[in-house]
Protein backbone atom coordinates (compact mmCIF):
# COMPACT_ATOMS: atom_id res chain seq x y z
CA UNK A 1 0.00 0.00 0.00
CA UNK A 2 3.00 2.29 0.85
CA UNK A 3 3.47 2.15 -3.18
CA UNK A 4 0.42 3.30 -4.53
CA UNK A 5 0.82 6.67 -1.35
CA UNK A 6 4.09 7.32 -3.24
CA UNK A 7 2.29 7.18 -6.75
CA UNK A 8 0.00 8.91 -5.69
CA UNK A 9 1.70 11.87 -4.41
CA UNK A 10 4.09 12.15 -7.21
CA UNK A 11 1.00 12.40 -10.00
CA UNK A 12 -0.10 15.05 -7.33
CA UNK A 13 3.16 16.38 -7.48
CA UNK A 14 3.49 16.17 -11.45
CA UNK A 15 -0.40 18.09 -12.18
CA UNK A 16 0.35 20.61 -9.77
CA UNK A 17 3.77 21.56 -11.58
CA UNK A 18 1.48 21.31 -14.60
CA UNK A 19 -1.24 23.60 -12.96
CA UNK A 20 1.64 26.13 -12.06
CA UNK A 21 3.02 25.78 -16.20
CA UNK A 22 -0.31 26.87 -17.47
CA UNK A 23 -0.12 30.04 -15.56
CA UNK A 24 2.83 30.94 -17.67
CA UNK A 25 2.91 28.86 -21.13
CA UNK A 26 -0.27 28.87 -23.55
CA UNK A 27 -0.72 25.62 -25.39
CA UNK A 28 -3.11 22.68 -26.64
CA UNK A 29 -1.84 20.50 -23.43
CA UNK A 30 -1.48 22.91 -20.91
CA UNK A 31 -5.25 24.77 -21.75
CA UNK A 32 -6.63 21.16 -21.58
CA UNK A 33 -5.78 21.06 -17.58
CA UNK A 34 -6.89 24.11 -16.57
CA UNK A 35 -8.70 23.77 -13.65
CA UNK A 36 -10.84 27.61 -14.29
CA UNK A 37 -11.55 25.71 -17.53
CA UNK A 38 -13.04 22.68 -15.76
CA UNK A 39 -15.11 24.39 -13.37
CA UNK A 40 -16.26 27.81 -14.62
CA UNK A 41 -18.62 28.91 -17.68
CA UNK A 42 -16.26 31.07 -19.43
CA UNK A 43 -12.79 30.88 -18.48
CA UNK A 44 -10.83 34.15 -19.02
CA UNK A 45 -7.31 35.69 -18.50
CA UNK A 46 -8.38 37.04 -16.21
CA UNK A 47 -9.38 33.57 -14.14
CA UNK A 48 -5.81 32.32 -15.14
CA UNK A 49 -4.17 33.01 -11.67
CA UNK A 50 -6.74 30.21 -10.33
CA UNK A 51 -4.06 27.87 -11.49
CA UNK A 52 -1.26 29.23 -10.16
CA UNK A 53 -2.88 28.99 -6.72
CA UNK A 54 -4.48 25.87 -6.79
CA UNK A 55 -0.74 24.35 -8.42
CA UNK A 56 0.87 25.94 -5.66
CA UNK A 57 -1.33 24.10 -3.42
CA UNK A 58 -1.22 20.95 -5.03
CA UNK A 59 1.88 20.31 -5.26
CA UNK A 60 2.60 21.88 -1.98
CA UNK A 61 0.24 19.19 -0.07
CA UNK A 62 1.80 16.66 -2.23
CA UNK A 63 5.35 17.52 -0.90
CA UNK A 64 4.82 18.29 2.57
CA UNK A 65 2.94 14.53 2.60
CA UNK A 66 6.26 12.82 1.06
CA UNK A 67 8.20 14.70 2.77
CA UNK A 68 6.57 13.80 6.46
CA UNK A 69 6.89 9.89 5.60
């Protein structure tokens, strides 16, 4: 079971880094995990910062929790 934690933390780790990129790089892959895109009506610019935070936080949590094993 201690396996699948680690997986799972480092995929948390991975879409958070992924959620941070789309703050910063505009492309096919990285507008396709937006998470304003998955959740609101009509994402914006202006809702783009909504990834940066929730990345931060992602991969944040995901961290702290490997690094606390």
């Amino acid at each position: 079971m201690k396996e699948l934690d680690t997986i799972v933390t480092i995929i948390g780790i991975i879409y958070g880094a992924f959620l941070i990129l789309t703050f910063f790089v505009r492309s096919k892959f990285t507008e396709a995990m937006r998470i304003d895109a998955l959740f609101m009506r009509n994402p914006s610019e202006a809702s783009r910062p909504l990834n940066l935070v929730a990345g931060i936080f992602v991969a944040g949590y995901s961290i702290y929790s490997m690094l606390k094993w």
